[in-house]
PDB file of N, CA and C in Angstrom:
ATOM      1  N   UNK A   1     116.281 190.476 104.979  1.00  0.00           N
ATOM      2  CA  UNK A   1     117.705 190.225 104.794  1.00  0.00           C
ATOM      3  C   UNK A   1     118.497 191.140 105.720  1.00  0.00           C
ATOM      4  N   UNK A   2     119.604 190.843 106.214  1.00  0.00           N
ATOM      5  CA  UNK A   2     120.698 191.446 107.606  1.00  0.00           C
ATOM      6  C   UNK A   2     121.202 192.400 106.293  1.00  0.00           C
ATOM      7  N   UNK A   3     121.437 193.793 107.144  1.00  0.00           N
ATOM      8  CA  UNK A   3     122.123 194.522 106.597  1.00  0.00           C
ATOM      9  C   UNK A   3     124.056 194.267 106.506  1.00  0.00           C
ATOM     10  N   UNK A   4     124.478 194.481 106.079  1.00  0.00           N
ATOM     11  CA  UNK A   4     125.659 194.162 105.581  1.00  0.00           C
ATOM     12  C   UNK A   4     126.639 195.205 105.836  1.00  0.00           C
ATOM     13  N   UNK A   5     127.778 194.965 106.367  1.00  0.00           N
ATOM     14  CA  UNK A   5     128.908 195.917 106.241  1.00  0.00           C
ATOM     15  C   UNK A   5     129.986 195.516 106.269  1.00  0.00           C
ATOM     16  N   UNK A   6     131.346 196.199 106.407  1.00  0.00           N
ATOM     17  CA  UNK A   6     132.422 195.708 106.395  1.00  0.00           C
ATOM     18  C   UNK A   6     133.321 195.448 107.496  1.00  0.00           C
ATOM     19  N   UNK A   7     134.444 194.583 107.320  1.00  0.00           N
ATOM     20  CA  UNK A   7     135.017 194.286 108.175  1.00  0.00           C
ATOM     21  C   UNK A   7     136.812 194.126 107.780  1.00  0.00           C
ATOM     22  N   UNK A   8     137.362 194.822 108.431  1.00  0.00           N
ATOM     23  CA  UNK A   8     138.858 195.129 107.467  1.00  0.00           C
ATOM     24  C   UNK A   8     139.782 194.433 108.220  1.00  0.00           C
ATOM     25  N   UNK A   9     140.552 193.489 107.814  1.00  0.00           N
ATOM     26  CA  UNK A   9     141.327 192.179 108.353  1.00  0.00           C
ATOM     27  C   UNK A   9     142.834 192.429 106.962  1.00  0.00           C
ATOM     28  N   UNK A  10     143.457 191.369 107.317  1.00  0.00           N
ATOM     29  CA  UNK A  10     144.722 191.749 106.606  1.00  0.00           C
ATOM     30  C   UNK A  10     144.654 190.366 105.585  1.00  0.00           C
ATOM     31  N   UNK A  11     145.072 191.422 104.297  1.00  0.00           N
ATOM     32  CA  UNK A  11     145.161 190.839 103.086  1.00  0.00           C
ATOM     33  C   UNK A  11     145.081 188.735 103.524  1.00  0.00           C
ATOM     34  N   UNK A  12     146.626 188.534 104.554  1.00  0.00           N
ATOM     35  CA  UNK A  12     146.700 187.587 104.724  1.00  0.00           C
ATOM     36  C   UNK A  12     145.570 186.437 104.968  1.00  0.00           C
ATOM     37  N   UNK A  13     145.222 187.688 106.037  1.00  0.00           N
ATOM     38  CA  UNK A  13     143.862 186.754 107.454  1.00  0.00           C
ATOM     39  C   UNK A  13     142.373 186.882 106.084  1.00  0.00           C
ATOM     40  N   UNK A  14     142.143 187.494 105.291  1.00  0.00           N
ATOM     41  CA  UNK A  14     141.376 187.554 104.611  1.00  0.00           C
ATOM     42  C   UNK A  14     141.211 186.175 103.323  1.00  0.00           C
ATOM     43  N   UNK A  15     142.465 185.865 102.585  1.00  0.00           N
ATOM     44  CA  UNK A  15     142.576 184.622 101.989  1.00  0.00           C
ATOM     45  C   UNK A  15     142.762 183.841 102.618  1.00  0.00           C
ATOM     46  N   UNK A  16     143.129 183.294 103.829  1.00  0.00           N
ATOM     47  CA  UNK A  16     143.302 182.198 105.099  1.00  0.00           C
ATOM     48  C   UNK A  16     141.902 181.965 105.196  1.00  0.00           C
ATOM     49  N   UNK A  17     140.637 183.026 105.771  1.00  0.00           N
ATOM     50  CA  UNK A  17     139.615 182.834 105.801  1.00  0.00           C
ATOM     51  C   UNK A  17     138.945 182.011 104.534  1.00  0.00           C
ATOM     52  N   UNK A  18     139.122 182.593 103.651  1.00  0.00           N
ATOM     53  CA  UNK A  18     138.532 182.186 101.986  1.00  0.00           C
ATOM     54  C   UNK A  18     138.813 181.026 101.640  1.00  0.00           C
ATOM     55  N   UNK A  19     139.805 180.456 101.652  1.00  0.00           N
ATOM     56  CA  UNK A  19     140.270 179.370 101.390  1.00  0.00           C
ATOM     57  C   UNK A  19     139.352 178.250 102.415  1.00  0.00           C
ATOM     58  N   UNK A  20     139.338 178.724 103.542  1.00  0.00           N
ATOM     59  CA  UNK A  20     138.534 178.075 104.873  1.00  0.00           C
ATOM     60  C   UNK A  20     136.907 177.673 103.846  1.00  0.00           C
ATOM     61  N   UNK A  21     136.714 178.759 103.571  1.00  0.00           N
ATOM     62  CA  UNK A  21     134.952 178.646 103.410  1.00  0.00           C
ATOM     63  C   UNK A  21     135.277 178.310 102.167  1.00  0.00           C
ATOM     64  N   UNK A  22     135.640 178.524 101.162  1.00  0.00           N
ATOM     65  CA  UNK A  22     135.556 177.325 100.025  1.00  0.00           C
ATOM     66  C   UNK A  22     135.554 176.266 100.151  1.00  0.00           C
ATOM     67  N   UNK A  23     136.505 175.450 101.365  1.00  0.00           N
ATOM     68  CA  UNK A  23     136.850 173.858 101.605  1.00  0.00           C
ATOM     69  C   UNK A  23     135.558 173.843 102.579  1.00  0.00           C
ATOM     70  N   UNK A  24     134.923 174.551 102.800  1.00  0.00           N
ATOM     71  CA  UNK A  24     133.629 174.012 103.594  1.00  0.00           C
ATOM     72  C   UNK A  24     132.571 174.064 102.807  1.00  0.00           C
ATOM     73  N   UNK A  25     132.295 174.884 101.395  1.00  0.00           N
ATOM     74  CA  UNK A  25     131.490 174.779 100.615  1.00  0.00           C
ATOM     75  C   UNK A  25     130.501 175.969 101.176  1.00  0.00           C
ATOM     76  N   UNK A  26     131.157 177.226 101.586  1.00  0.00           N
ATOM     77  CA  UNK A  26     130.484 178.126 102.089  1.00  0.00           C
ATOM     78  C   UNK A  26     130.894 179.573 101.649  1.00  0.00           C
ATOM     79  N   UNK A  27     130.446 180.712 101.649  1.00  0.00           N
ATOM     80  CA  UNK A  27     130.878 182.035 100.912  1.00  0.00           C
ATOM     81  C   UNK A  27     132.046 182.524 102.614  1.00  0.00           C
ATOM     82  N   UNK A  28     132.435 183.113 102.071  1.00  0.00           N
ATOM     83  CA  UNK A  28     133.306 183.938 103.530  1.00  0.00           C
ATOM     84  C   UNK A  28     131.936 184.598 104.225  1.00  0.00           C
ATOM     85  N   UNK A  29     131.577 185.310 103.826  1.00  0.00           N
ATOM     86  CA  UNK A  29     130.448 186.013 104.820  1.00  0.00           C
ATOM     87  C   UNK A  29     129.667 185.023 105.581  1.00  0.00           C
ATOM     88  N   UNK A  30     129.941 183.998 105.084  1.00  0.00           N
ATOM     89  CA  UNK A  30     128.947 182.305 105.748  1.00  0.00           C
ATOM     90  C   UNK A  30     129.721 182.225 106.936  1.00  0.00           C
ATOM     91  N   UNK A  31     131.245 182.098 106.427  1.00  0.00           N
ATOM     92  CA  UNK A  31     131.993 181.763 107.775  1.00  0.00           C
ATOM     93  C   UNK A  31     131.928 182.340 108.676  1.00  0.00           C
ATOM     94  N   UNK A  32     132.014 183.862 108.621  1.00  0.00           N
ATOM     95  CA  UNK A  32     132.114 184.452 109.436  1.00  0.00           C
ATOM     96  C   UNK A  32     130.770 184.641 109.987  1.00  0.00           C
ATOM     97  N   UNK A  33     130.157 184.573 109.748  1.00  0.00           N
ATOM     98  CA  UNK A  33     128.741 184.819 110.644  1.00  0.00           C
ATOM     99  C   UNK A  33     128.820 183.256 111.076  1.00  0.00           C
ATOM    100  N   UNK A  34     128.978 181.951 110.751  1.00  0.00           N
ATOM    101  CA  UNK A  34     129.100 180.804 111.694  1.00  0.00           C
ATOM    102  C   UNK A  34     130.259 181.058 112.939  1.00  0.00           C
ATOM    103  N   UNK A  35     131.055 181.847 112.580  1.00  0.00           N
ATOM    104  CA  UNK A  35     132.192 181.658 113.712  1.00  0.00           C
ATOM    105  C   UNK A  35     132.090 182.867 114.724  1.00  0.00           C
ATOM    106  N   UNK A  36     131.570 184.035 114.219  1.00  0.00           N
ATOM    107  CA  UNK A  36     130.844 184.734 114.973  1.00  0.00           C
ATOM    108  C   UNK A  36     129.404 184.210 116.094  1.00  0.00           C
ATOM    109  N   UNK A  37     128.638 183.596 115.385  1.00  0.00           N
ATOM    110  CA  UNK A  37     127.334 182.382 115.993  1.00  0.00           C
ATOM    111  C   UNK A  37     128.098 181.620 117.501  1.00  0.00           C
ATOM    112  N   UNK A  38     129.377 180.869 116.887  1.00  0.00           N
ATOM    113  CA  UNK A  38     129.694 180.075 118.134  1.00  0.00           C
ATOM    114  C   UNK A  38     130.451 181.152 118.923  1.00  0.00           C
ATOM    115  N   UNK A  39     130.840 181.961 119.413  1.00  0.00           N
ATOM    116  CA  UNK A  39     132.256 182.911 120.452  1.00  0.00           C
ATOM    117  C   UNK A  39     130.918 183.369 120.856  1.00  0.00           C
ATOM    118  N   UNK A  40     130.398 182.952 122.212  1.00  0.00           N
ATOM    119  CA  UNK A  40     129.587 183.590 123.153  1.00  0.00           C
ATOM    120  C   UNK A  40     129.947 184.469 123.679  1.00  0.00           C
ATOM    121  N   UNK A  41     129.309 185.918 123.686  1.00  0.00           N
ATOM    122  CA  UNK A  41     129.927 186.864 124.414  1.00  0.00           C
ATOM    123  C   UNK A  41     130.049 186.710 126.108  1.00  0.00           C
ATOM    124  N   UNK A  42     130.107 187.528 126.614  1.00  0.00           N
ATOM    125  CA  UNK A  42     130.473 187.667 128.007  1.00  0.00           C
ATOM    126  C   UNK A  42     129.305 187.518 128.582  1.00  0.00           C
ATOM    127  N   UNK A  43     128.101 188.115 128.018  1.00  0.00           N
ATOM    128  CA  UNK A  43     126.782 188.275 128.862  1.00  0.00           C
ATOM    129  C   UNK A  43     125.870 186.858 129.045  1.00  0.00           C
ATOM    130  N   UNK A  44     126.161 186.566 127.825  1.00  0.00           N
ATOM    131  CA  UNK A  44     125.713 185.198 127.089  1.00  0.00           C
ATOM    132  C   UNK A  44     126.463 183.974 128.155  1.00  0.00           C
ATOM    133  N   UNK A  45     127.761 184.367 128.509  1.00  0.00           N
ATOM    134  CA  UNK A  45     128.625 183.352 129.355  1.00  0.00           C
ATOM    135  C   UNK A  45     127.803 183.538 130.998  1.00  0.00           C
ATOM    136  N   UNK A  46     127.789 184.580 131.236  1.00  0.00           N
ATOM    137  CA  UNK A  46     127.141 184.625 132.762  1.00  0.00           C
ATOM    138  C   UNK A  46     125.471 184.016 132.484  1.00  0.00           C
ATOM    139  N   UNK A  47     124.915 184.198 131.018  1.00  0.00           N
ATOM    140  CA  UNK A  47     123.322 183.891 131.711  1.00  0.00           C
ATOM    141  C   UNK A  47     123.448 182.404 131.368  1.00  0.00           C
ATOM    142  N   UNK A  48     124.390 181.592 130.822  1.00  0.00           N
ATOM    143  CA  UNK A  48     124.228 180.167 130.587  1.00  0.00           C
ATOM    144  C   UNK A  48     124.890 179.701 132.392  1.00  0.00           C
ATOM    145  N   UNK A  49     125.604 180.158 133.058  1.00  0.00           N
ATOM    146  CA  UNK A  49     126.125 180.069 133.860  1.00  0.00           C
ATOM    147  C   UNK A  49     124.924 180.406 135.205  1.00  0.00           C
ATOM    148  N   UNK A  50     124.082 181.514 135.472  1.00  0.00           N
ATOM    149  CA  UNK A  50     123.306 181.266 136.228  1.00  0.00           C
ATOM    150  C   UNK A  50     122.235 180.549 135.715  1.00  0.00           C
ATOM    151  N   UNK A  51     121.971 180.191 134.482  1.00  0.00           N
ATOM    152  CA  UNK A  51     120.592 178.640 134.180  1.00  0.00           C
ATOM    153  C   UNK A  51     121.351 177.253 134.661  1.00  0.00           C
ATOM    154  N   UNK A  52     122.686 177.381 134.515  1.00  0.00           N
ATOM    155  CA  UNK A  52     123.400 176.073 135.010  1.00  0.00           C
ATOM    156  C   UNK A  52     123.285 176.098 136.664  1.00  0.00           C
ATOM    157  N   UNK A  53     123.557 177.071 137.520  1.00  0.00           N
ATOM    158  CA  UNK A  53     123.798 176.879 138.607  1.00  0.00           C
ATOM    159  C   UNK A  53     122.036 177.119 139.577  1.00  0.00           C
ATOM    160  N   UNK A  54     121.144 177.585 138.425  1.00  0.00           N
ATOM    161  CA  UNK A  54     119.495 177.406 138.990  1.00  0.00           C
ATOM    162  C   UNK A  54     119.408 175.853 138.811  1.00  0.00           C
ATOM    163  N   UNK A  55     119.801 175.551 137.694  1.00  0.00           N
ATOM    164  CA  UNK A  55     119.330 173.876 137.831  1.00  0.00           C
ATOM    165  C   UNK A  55     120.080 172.880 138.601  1.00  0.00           C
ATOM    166  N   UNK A  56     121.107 173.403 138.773  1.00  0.00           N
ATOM    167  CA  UNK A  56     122.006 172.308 139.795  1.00  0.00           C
ATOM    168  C   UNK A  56     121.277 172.583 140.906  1.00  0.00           C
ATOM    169  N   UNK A  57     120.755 173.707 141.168  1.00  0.00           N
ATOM    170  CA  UNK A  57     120.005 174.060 142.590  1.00  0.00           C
ATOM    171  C   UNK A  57     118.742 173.235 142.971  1.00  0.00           C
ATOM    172  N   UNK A  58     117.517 173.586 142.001  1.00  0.00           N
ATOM    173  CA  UNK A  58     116.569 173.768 141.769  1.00  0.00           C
ATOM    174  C   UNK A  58     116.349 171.842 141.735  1.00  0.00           C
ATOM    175  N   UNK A  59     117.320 171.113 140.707  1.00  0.00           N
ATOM    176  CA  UNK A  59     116.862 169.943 140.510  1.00  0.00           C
ATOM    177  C   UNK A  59     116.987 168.758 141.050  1.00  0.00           C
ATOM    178  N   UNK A  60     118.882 168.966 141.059  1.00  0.00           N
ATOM    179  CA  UNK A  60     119.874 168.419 141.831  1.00  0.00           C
ATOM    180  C   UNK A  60     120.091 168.378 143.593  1.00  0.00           C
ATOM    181  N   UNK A  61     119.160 169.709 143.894  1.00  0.00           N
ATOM    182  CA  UNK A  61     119.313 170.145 145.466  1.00  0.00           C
ATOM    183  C   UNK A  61     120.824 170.370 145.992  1.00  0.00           C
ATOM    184  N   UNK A  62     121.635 171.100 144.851  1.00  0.00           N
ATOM    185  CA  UNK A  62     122.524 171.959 145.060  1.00  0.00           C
ATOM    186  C   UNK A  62     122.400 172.731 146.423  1.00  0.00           C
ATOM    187  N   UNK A  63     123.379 172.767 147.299  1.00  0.00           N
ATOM    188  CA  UNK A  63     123.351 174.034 147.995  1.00  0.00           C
ATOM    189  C   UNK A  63     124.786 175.484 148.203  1.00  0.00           C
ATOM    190  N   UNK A  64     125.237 175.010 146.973  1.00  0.00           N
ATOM    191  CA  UNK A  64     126.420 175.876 147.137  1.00  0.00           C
ATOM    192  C   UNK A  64     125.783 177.684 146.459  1.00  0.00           C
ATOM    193  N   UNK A  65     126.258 178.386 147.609  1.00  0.00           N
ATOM    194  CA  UNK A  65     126.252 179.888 147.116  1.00  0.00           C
ATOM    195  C   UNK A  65     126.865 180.486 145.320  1.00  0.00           C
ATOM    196  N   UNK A  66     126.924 181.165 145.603  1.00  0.00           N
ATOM    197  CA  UNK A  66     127.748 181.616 143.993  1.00  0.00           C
ATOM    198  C   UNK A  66     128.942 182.181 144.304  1.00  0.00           C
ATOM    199  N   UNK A  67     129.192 182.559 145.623  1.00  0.00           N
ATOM    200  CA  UNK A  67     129.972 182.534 146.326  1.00  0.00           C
ATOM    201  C   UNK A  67     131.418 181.103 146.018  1.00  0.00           C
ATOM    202  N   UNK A  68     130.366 180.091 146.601  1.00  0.00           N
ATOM    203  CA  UNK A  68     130.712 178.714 146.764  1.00  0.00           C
ATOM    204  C   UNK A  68     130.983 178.669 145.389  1.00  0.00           C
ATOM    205  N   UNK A  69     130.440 178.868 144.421  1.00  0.00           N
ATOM    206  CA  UNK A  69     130.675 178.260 142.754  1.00  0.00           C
ATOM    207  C   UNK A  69     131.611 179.102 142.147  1.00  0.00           C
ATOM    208  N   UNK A  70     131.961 180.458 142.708  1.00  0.00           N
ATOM    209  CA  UNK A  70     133.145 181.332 142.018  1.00  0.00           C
ATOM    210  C   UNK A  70     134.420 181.125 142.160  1.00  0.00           C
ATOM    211  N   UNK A  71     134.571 180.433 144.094  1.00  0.00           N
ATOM    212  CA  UNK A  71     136.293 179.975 144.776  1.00  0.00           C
ATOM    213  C   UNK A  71     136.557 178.442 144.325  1.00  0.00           C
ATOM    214  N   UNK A  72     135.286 177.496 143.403  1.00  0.00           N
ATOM    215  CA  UNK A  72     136.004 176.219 143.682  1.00  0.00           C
ATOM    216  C   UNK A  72     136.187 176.506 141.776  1.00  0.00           C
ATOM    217  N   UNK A  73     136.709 175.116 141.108  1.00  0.00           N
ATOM    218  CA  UNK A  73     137.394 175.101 140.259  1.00  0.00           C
ATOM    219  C   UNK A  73     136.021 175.212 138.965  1.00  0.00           C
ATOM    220  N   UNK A  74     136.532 175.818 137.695  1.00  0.00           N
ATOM    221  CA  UNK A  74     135.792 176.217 136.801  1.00  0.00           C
ATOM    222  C   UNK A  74     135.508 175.602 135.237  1.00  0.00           C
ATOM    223  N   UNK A  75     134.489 174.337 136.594  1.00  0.00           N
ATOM    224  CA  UNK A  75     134.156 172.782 135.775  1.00  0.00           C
ATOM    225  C   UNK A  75     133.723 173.364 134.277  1.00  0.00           C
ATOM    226  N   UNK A  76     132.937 174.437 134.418  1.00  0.00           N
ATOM    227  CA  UNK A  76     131.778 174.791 133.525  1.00  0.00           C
ATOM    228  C   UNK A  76     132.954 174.825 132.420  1.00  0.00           C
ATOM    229  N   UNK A  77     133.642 175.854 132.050  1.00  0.00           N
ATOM    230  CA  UNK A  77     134.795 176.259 131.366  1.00  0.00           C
ATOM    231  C   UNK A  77     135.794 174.830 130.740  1.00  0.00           C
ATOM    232  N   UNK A  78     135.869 174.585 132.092  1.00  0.00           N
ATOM    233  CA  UNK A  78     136.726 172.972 131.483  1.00  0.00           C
ATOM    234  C   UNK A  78     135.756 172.038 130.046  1.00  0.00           C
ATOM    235  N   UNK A  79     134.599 172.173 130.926  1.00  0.00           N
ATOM    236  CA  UNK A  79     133.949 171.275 129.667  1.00  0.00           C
ATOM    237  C   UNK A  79     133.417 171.609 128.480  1.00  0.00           C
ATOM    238  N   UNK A  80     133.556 173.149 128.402  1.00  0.00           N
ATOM    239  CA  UNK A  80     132.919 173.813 126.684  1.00  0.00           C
ATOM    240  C   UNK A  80     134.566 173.983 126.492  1.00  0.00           C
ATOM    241  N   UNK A  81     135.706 173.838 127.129  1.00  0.00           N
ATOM    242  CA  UNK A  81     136.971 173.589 126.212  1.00  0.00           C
ATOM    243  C   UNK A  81     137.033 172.264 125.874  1.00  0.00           C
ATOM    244  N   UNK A  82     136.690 171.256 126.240  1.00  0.00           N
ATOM    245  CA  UNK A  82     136.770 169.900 125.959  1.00  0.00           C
ATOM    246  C   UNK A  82     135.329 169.550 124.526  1.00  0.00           C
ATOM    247  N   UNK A  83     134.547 170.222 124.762  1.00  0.00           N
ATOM    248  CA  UNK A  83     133.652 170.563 123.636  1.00  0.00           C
ATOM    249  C   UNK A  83     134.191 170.690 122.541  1.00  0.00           C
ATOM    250  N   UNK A  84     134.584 172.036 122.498  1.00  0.00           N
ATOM    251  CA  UNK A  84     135.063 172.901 121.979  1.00  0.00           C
ATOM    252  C   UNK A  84     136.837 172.307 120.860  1.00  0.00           C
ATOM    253  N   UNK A  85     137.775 171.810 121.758  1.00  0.00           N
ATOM    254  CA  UNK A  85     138.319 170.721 121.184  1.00  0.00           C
ATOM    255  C   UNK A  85     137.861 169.408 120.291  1.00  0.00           C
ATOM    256  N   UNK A  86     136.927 168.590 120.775  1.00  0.00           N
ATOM    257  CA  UNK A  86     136.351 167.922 120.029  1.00  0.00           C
ATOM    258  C   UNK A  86     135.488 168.720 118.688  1.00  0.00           C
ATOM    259  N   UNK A  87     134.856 169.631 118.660  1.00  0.00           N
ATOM    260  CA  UNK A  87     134.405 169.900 117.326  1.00  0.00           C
ATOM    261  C   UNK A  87     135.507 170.415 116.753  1.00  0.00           C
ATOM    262  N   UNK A  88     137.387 171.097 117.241  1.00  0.00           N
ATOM    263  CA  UNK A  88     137.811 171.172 115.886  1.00  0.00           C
ATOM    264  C   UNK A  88     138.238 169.775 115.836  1.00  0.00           C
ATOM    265  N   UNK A  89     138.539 168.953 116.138  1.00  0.00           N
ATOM    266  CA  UNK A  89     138.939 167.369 115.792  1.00  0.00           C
ATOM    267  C   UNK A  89     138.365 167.071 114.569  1.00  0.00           C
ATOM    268  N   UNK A  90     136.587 166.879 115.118  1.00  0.00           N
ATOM    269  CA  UNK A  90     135.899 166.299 114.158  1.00  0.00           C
ATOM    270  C   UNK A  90     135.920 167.051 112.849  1.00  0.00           C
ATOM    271  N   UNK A  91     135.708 168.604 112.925  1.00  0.00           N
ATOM    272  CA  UNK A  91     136.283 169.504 111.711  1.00  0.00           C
ATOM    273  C   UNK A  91     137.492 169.041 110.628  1.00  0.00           C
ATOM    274  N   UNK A  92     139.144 168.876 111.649  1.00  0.00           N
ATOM    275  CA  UNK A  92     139.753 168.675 110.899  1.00  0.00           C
ATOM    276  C   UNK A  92     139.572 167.504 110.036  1.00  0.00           C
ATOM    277  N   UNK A  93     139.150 166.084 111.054  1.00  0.00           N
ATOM    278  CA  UNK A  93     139.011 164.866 110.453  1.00  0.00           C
ATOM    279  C   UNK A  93     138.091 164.964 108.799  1.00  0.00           C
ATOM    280  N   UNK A  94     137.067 165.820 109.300  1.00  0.00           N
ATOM    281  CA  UNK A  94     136.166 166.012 108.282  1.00  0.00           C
ATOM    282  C   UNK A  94     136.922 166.435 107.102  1.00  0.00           C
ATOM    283  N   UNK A  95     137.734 167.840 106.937  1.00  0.00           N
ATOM    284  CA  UNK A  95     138.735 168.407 105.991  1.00  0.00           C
ATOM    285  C   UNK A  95     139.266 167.560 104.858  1.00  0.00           C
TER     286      UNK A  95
END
């Protein structure tokens, strides 16, 4: 079992949360470790980002530098916000 500790948020943001994980049928500590699960950190963002740009290479016969993939526009980003939009959609719809 994960050791456990605390986390100090405001009275408000604390029943906002609660209310959340009851209507999902989940404890708060559920939520927050699911919503913690999805917010990829920073490191996590660069190594999904060089497995994306090995396989565009590697499969596709990509030849752009990283160079080349840092000055043009930041497809990758566009489409885990378009993701990312669609699951709260389907969330709210679900609600």
């Amino acid at each position: 079992m994960a050791e456990n500790t605390t986390i100090q948020v405001s009275r408000k943001a604390r029943d906002h949360l609660a209310q959340v994980a009851k209507e999902r049928g989940m404890t708060l500590g559920q939520l927050v470790e699911q919503l913690a699960a999805e917010q990829p950190t920073a490191e996590q963002i660069a190594e999904r980002v060089a497995a994306t740009r090995k396989v565009l290479r590697e499969r596709l016969g990509c030849t752009l530098s990283d160079e080349e993939f840092d000055s043009g526009p930041n497809v990758l980003a566009n489409v885990y916000a378009v993701a990312a939009e669609k699951a709260r959609a389907l969330r709210e719809r679900a609600a």
